[in-house]
C-alpha atoms as a PDB file:
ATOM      1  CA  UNK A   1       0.000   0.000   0.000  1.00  0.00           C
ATOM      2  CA  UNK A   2       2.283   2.099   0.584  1.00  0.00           C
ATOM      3  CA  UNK A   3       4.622   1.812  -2.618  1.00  0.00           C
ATOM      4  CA  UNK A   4       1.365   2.633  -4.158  1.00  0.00           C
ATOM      5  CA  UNK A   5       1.132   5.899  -2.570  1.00  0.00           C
ATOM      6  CA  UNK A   6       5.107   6.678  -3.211  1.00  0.00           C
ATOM      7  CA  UNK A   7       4.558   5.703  -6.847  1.00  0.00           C
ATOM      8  CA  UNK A   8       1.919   8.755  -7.228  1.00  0.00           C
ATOM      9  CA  UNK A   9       3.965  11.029  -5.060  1.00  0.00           C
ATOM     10  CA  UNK A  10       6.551  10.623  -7.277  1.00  0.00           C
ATOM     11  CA  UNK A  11       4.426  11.008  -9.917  1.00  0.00           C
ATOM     12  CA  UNK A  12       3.409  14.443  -8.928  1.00  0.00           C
ATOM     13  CA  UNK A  13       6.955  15.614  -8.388  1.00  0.00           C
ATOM     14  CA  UNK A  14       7.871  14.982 -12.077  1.00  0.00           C
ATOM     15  CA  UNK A  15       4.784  16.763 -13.287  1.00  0.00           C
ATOM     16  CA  UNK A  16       5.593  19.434 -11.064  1.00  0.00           C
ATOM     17  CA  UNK A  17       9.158  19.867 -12.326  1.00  0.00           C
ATOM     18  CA  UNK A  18       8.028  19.390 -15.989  1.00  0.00           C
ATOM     19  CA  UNK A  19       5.916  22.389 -15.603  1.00  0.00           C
ATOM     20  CA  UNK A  20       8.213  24.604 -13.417  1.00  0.00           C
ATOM     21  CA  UNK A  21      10.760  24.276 -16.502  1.00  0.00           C
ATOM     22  CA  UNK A  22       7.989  25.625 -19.077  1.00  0.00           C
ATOM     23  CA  UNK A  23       8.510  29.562 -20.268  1.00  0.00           C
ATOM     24  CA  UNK A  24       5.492  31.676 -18.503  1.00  0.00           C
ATOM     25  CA  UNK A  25       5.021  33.975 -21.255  1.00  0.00           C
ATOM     26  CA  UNK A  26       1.234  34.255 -21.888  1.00  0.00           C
ATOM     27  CA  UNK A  27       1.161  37.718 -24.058  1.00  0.00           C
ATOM     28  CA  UNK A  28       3.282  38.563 -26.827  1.00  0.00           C
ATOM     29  CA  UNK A  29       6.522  40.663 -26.065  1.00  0.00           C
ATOM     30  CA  UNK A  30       7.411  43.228 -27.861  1.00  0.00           C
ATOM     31  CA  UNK A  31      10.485  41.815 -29.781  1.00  0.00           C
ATOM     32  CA  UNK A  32       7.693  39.337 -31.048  1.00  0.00           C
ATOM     33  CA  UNK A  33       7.636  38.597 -34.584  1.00  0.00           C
ATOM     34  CA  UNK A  34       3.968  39.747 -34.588  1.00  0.00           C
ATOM     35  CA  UNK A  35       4.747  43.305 -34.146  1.00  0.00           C
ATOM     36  CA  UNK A  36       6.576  43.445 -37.104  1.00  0.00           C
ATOM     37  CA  UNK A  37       3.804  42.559 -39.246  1.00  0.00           C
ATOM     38  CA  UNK A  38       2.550  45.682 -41.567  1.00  0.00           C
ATOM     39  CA  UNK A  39       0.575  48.211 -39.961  1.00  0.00           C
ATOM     40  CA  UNK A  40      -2.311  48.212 -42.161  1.00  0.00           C
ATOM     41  CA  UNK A  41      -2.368  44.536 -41.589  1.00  0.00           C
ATOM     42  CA  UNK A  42      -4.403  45.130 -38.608  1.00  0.00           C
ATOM     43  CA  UNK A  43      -6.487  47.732 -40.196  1.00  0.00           C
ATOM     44  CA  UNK A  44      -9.719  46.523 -41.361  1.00  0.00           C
ATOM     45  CA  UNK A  45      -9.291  44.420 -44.501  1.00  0.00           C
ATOM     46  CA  UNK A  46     -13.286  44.848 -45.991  1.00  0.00           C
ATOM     47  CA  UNK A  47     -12.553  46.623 -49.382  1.00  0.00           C
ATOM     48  CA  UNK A  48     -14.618  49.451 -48.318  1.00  0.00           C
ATOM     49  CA  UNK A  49     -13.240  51.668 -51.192  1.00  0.00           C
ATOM     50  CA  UNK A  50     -15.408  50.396 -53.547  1.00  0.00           C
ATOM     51  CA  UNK A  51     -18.623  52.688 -52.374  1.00  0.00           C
ATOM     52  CA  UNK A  52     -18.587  56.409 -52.784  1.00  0.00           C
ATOM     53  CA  UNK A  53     -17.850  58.176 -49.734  1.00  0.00           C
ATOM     54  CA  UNK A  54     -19.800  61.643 -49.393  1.00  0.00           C
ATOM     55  CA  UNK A  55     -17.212  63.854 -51.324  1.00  0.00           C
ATOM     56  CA  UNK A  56     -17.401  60.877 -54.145  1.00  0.00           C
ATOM     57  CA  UNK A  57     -21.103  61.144 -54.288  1.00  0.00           C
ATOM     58  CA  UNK A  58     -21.474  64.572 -54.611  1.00  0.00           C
ATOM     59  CA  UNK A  59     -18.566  64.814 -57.533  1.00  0.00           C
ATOM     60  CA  UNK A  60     -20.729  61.935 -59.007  1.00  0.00           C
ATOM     61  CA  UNK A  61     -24.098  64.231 -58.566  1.00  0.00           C
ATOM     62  CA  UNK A  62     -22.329  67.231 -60.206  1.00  0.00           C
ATOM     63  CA  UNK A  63     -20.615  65.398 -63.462  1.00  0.00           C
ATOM     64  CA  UNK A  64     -23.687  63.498 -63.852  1.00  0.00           C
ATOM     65  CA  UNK A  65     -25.924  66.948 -63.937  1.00  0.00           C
ATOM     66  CA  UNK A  66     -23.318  68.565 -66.125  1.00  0.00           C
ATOM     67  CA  UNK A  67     -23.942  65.684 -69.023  1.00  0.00           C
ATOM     68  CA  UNK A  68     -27.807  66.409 -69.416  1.00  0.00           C
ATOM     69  CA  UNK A  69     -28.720  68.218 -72.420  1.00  0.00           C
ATOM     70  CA  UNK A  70     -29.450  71.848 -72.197  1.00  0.00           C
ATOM     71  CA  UNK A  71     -32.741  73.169 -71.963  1.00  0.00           C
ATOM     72  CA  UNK A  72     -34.183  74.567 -74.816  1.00  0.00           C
ATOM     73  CA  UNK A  73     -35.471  78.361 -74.934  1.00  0.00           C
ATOM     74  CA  UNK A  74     -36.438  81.227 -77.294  1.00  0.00           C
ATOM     75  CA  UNK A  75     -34.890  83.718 -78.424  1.00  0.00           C
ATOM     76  CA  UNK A  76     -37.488  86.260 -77.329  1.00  0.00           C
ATOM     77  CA  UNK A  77     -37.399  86.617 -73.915  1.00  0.00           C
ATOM     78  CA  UNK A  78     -41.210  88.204 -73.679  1.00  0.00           C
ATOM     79  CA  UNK A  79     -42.183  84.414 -75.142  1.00  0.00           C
ATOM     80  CA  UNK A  80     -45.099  86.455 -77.439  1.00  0.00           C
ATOM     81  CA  UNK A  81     -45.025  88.695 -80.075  1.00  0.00           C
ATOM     82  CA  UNK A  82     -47.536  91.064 -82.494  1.00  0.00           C
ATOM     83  CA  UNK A  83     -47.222  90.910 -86.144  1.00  0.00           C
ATOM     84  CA  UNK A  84     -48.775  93.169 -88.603  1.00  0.00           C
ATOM     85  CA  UNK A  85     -49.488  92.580 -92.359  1.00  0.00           C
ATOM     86  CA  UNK A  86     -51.403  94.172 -95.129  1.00  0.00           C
ATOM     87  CA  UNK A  87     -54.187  92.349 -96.584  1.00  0.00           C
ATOM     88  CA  UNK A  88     -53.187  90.029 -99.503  1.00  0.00           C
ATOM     89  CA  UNK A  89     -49.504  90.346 -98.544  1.00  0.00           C
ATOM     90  CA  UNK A  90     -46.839  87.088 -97.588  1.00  0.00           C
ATOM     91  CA  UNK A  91     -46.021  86.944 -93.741  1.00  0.00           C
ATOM     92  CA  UNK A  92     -43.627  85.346 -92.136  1.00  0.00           C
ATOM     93  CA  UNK A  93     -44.073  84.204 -87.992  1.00  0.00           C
ATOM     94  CA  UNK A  94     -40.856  84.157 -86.984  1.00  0.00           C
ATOM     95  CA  UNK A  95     -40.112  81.097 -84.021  1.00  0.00           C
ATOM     96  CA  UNK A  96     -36.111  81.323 -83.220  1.00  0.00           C
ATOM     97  CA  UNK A  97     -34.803  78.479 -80.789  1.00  0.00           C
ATOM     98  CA  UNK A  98     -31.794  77.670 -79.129  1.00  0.00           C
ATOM     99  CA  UNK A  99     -30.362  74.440 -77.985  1.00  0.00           C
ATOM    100  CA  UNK A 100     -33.367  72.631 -79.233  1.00  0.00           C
ATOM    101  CA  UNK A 101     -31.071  69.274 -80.040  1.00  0.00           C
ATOM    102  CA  UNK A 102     -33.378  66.306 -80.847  1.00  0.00           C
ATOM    103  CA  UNK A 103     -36.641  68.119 -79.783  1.00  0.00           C
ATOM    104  CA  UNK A 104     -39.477  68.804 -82.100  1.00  0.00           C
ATOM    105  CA  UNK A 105     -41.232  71.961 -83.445  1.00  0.00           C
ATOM    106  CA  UNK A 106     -44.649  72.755 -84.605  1.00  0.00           C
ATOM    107  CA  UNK A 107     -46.821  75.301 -85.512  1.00  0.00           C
ATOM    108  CA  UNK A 108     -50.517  75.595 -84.332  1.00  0.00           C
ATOM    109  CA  UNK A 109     -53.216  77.588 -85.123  1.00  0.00           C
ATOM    110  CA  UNK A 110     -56.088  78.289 -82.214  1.00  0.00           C
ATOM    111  CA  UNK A 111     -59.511  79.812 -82.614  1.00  0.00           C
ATOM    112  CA  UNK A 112     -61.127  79.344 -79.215  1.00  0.00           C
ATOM    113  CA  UNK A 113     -61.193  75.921 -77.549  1.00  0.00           C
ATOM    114  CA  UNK A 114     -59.584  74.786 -81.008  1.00  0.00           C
ATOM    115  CA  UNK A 115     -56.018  73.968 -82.144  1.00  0.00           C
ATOM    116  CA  UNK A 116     -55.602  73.383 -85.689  1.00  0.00           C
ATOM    117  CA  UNK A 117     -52.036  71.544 -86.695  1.00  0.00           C
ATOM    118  CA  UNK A 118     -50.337  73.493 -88.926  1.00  0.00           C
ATOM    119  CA  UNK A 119     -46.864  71.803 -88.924  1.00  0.00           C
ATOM    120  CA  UNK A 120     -44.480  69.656 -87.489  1.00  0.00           C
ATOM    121  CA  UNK A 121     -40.830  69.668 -87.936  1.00  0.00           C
ATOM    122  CA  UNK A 122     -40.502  70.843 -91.394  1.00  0.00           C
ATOM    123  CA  UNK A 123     -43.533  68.932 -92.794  1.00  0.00           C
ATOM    124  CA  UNK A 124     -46.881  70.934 -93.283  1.00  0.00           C
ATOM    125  CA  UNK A 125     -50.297  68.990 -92.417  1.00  0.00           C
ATOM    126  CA  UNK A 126     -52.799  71.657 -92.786  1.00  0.00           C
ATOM    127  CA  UNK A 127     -54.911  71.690 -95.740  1.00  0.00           C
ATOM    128  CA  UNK A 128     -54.156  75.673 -96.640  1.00  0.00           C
ATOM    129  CA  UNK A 129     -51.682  75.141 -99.113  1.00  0.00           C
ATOM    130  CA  UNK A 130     -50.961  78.523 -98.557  1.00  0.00           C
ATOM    131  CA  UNK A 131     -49.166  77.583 -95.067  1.00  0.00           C
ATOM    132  CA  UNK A 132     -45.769  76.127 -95.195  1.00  0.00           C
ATOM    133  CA  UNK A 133     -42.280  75.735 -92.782  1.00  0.00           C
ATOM    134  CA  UNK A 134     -39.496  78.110 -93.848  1.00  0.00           C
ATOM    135  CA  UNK A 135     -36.744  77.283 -91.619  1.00  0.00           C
ATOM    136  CA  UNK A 136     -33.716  79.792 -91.489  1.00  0.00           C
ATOM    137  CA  UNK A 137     -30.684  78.732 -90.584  1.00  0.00           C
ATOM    138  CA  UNK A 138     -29.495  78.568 -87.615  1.00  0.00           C
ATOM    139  CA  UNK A 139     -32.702  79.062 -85.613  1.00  0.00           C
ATOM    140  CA  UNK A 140     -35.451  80.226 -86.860  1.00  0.00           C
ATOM    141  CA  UNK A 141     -37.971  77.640 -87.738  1.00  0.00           C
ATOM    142  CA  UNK A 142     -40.437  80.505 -89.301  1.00  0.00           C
ATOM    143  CA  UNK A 143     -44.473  79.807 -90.536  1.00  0.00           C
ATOM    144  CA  UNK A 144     -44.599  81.484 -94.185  1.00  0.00           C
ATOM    145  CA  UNK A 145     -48.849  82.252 -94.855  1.00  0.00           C
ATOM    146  CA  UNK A 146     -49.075  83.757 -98.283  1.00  0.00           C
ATOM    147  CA  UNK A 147     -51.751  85.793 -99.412  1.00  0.00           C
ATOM    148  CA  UNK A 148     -52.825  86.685 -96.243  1.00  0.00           C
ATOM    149  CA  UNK A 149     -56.560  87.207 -95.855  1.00  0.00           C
ATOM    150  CA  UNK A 150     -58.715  88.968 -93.020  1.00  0.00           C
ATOM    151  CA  UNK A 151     -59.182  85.096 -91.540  1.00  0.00           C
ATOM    152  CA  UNK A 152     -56.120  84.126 -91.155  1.00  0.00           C
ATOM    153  CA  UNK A 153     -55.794  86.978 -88.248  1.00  0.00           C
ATOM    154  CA  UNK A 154     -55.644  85.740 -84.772  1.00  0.00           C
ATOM    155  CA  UNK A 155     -53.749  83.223 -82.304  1.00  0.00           C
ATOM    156  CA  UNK A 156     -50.436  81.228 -83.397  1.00  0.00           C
ATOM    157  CA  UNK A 157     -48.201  79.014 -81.094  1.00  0.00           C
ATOM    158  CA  UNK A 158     -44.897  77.524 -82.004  1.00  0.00           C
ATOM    159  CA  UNK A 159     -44.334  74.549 -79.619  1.00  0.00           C
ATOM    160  CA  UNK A 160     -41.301  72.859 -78.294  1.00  0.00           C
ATOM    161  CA  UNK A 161     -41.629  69.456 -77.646  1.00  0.00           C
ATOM    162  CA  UNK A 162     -39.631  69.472 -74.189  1.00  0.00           C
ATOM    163  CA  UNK A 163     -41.004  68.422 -70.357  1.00  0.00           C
ATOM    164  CA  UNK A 164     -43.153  70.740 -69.612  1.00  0.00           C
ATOM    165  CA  UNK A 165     -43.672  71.882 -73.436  1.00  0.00           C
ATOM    166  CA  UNK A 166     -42.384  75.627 -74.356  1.00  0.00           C
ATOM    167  CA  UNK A 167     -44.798  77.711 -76.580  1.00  0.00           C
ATOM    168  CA  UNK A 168     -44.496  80.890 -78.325  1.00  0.00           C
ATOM    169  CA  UNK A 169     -47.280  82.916 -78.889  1.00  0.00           C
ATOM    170  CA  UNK A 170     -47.941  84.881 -82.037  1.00  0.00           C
ATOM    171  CA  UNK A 171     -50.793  87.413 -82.452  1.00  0.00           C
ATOM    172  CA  UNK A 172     -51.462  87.960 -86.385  1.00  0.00           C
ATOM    173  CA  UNK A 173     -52.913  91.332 -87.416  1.00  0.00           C
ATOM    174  CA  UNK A 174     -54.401  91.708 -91.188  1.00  0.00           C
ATOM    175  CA  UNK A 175     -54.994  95.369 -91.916  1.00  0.00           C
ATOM    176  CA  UNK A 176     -57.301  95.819 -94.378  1.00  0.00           C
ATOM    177  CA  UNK A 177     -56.084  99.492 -96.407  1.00  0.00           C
ATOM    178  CA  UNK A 178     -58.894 101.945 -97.333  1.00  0.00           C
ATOM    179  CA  UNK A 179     -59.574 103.692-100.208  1.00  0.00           C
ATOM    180  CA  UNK A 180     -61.491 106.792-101.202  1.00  0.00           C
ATOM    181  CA  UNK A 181     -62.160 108.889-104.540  1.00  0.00           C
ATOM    182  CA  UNK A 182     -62.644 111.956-102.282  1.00  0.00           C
ATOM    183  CA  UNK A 183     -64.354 115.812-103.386  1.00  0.00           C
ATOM    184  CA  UNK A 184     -63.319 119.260-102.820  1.00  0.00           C
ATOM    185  CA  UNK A 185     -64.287 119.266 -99.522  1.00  0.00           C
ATOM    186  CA  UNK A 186     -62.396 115.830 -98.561  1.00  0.00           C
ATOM    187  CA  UNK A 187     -65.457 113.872 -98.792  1.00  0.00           C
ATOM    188  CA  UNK A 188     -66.153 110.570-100.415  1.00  0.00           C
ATOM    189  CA  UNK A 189     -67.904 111.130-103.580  1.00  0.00           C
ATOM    190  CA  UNK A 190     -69.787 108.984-106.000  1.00  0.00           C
ATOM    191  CA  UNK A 191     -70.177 111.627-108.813  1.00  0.00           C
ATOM    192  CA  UNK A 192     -68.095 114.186-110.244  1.00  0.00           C
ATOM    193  CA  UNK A 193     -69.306 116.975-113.149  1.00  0.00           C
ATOM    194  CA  UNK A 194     -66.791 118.283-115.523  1.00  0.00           C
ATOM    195  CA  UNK A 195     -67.618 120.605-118.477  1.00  0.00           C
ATOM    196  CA  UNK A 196     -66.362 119.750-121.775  1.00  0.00           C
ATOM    197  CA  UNK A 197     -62.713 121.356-121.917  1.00  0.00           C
ATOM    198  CA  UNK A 198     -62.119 121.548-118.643  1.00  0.00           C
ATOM    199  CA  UNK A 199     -59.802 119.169-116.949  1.00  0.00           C
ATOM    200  CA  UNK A 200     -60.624 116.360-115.173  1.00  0.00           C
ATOM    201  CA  UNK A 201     -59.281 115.940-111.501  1.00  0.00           C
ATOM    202  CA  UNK A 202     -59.705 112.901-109.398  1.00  0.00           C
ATOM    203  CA  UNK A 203     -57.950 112.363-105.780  1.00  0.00           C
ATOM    204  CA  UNK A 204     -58.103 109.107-104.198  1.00  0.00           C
ATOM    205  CA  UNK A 205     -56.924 108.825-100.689  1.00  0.00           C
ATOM    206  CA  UNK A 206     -55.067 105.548 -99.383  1.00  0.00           C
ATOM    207  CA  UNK A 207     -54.950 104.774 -95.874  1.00  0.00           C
ATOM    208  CA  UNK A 208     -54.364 101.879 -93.040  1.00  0.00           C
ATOM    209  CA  UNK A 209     -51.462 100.277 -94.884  1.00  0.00           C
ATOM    210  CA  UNK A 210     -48.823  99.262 -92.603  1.00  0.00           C
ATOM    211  CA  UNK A 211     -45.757  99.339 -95.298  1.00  0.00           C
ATOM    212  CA  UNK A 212     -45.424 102.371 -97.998  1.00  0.00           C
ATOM    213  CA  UNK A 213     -47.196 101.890-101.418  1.00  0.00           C
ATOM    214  CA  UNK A 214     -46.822 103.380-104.296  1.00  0.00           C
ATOM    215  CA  UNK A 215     -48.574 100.882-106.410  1.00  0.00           C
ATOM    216  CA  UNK A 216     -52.078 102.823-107.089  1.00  0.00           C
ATOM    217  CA  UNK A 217     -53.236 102.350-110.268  1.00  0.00           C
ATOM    218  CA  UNK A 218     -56.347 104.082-112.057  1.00  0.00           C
ATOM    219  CA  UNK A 219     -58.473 102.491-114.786  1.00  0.00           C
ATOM    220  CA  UNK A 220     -61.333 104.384-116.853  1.00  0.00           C
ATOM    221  CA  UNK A 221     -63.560 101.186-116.930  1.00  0.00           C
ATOM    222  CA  UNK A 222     -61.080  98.380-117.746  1.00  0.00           C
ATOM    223  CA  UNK A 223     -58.909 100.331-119.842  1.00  0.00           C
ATOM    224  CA  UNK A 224     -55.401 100.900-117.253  1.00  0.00           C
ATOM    225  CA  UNK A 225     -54.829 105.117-117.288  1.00  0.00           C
ATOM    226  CA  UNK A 226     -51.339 105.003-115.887  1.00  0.00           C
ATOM    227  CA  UNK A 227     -49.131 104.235-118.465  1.00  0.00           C
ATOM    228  CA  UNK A 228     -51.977 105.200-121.202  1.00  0.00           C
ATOM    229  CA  UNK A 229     -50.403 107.197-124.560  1.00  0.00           C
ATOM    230  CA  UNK A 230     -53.104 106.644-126.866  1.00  0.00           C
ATOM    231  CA  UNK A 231     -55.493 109.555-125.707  1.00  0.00           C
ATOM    232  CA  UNK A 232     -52.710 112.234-124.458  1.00  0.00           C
ATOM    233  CA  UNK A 233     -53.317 114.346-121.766  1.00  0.00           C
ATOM    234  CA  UNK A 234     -53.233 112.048-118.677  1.00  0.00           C
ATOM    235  CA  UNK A 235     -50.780 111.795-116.113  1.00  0.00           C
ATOM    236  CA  UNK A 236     -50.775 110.409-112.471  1.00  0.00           C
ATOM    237  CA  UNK A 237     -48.819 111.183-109.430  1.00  0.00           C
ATOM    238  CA  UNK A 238     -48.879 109.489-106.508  1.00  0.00           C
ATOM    239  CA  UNK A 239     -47.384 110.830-103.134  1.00  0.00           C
ATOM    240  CA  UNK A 240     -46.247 108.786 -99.830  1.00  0.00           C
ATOM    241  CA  UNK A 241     -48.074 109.488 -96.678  1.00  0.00           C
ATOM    242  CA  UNK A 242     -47.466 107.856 -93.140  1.00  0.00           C
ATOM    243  CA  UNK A 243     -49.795 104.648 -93.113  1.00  0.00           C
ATOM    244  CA  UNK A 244     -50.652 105.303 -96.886  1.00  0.00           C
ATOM    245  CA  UNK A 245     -51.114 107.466-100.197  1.00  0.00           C
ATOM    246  CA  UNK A 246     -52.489 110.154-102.127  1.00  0.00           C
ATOM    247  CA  UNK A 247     -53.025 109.531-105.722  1.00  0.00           C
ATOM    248  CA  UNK A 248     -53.907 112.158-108.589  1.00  0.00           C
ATOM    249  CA  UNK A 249     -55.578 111.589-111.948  1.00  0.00           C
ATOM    250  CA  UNK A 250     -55.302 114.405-114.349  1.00  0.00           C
ATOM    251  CA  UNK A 251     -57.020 113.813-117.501  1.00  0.00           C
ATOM    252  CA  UNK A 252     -56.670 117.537-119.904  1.00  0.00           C
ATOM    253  CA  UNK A 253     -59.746 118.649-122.276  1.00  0.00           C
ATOM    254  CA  UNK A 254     -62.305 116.260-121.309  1.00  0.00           C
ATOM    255  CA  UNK A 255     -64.620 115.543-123.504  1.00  0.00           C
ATOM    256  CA  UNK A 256     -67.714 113.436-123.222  1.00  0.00           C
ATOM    257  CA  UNK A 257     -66.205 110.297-124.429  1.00  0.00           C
ATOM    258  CA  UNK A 258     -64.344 110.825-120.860  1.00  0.00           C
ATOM    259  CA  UNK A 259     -67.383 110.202-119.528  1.00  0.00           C
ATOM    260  CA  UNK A 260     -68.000 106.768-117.392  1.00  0.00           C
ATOM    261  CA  UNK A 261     -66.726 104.929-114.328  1.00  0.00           C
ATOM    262  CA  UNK A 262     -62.937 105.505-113.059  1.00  0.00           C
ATOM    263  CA  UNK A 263     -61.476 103.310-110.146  1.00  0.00           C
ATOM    264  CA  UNK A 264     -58.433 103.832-107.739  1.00  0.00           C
ATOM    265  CA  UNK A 265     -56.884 100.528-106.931  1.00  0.00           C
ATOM    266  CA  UNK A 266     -54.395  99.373-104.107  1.00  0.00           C
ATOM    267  CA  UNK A 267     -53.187  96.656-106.452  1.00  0.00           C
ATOM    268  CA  UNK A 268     -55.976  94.016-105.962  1.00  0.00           C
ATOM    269  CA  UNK A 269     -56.653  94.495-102.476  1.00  0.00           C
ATOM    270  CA  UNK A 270     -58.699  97.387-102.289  1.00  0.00           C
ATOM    271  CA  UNK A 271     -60.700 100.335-104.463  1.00  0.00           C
ATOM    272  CA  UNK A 272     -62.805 103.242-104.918  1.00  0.00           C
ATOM    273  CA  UNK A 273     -65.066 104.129-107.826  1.00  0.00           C
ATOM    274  CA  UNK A 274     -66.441 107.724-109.125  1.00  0.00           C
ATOM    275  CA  UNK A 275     -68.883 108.572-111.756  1.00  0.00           C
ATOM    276  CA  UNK A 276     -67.784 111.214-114.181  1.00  0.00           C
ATOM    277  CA  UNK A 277     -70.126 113.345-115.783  1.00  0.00           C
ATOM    278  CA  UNK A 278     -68.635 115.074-118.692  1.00  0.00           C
ATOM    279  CA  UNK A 279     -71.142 118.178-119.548  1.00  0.00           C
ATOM    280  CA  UNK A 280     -71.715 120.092-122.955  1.00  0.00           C
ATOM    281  CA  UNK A 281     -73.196 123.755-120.796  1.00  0.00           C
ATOM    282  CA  UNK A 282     -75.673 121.251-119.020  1.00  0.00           C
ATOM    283  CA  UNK A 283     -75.845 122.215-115.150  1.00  0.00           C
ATOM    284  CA  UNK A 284     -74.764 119.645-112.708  1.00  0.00           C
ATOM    285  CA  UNK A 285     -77.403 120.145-110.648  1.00  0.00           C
ATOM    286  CA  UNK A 286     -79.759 120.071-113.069  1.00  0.00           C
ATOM    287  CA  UNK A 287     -79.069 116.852-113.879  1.00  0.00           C
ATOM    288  CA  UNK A 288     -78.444 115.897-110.328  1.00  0.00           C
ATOM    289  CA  UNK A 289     -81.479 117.150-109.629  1.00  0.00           C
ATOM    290  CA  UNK A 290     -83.133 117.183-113.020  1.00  0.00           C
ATOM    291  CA  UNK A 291     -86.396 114.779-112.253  1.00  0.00           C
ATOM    292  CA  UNK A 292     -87.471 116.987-108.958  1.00  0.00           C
ATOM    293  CA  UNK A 293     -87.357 119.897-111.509  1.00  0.00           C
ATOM    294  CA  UNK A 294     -89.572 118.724-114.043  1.00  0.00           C
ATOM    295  CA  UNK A 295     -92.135 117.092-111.391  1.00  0.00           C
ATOM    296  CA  UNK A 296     -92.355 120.458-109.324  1.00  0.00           C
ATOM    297  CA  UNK A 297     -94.115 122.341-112.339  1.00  0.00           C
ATOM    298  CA  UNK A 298     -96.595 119.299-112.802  1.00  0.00           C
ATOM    299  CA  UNK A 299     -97.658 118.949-109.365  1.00  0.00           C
ATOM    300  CA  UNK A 300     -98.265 122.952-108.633  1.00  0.00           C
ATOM    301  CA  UNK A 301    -100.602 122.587-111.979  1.00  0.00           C
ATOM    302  CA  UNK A 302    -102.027 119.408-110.582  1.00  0.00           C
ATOM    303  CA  UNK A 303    -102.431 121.005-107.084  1.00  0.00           C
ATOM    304  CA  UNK A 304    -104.372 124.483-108.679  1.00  0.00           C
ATOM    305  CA  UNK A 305    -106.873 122.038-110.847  1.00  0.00           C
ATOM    306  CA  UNK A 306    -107.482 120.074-107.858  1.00  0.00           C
ATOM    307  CA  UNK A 307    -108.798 123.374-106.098  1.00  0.00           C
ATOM    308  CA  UNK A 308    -110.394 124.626-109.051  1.00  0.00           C
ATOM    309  CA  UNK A 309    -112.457 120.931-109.219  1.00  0.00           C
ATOM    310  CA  UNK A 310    -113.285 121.471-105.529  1.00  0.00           C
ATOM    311  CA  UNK A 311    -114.296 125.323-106.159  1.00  0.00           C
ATOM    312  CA  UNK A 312    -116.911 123.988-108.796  1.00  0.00           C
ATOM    313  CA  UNK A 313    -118.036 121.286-106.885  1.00  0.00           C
ATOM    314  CA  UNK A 314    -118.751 123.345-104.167  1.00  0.00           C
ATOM    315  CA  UNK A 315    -120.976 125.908-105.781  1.00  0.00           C
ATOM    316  CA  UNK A 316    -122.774 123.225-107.237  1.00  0.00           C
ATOM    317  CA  UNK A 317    -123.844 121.669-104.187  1.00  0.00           C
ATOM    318  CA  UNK A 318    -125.010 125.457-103.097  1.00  0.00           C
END
């Protein structure tokens, strides 16, 4: 029994000794072999510098902003404009654009609640032939109406076909001119009396035209009197006023085969017509007045028999 319990003694003792002769160094020292490993080794080794930090992100924001298109806008700053033209004259609507790139533009016409399509791009879809694109290089994508009549005036809008759209709005204004075959007194007249071998004077007055004209012509029915050499003795002269003319027709010894129907003409827009009375001693206003004359006589004669019917009648009854 007891060399059982020296045996474990003994045992113990060389465990004891075994473990006595062990190095106690439980943490690393600094001359370890550890502490010479990189510095960033002990950093965090995600790849974290694949995602944008804040800076990034905000570069990012700004390049990707700068590589939009631009936005498209007109030249005319007021985005409307007035345009006057004279009846039967071309006009041109004038649309200029910048930065437009691969946007569209059309032309619309609108009359109330309604919007007629005029054109898009450079292709025309309205049934006027009279409408058409005219674009100008570099920017002016410009309606062209021709012949303009007193309905084509009112509401036009050139469109941009952008988010929201842009829209350019046109007011057309078709003056109609005026024209008058006018007295002595500046008064429209219908009739004019000339005696024979006197000379024939005729004013006509042009007015409401937006551009200068001197394109007034006269006629003496259909025959033209302007450039006329057969009879002799006519000339015309026509003068420039602000917003129109004043034409003269001078026509020397009339004679009665002068008589008839003249007519001042703004081209084929607009005219006036006179009568001209050519007279061999006859009175104007005779002949103005000429039937009232001759009835006057015959119903004072008619007016005295009448009494003396009644005069007779009444002493009969006596």
């Amino acid at each position: 029994m007891k060399s059982q319990v020296h045996g474990v003694a003994a045992i113990y003792l060389l465990l004891q000794c075994v473990s006595g002769a062990a190095p106690k160094s439980s943490a690393l020292q600094s001359g370890s072999s550890f502490m010479n490993l990189p510095r960033k080794f002990w950093h965090d080794t995600y790849t974290y510098t694949d995602l944008p930090g804040e800076d990034e992100e905000q570069e990012d924001e700004s390049a990707e902003s700068t590589t939009h298109d631009p936005y498209p806008f007109f030249d005319d700053a007021n985005m409307a404009a007035n345009v006057t033209t004279q009846l039967g004259n071309d006009v041109y609507l004038h649309c200029r654009v910048n930065d437009l790139r691969e946007r569209t533009v059309s032309w619309v016409r609108r009359k109330g609640d309604e919007v007629h399509l005029i054109t898009v791009g450079r292709q025309t879809y309205s049934s006027d032939s009279r409408y058409s694109l005219q674009f100008q290089p570099p920017n002016n994508w410009q309606l062209l109406i021709q012949y303009s009549n007193e309905r084509d005036e009112g509401h036009y809008e050139c469109r941009i076909s952008s988010y929201p759209p842009l829209v350019y709005l046109v007011y057309l204004i078709v003056v109609v001119p005026r024209v008058e075959i006018i007295d002595e007194r500046g008064q429209a007249t219908l009739d004019k009396f000339y005696k024979a071998g006197s000379t024939i004077e005729l004013k006509c007055i042009i007015s409401r035209v937006p551009q200068p004209t001197s394109y007034v012509t006269w006629k003496h029915g259909m025959r033209m009197l302007n450039y006329d050499t057969s009879r002799g003795g006519i000339s015309v002269k026509t003068d420039l006023l602000p917003g129109g003319a004043m034409s003269r027709l001078y026509i020397a010894n009339a004679n009665r085969y002068d008589t008839g129907n003249y007519t001042c003409a703004l081209a084929d827009i607009a005219q006036a017509t006179v009568s001209v009375h050519v007279l061999n001693g006859e009175n104007p206003a005779a002949m103005q007045h000429g039937g009232g004359a001759q009835w006057k006589p015959m119903l004072g004669n008619a007016v005295v028999l009448l009494l003396l019917l009644l005069g007779i009648s009444f002493n009969a009854f006596r």
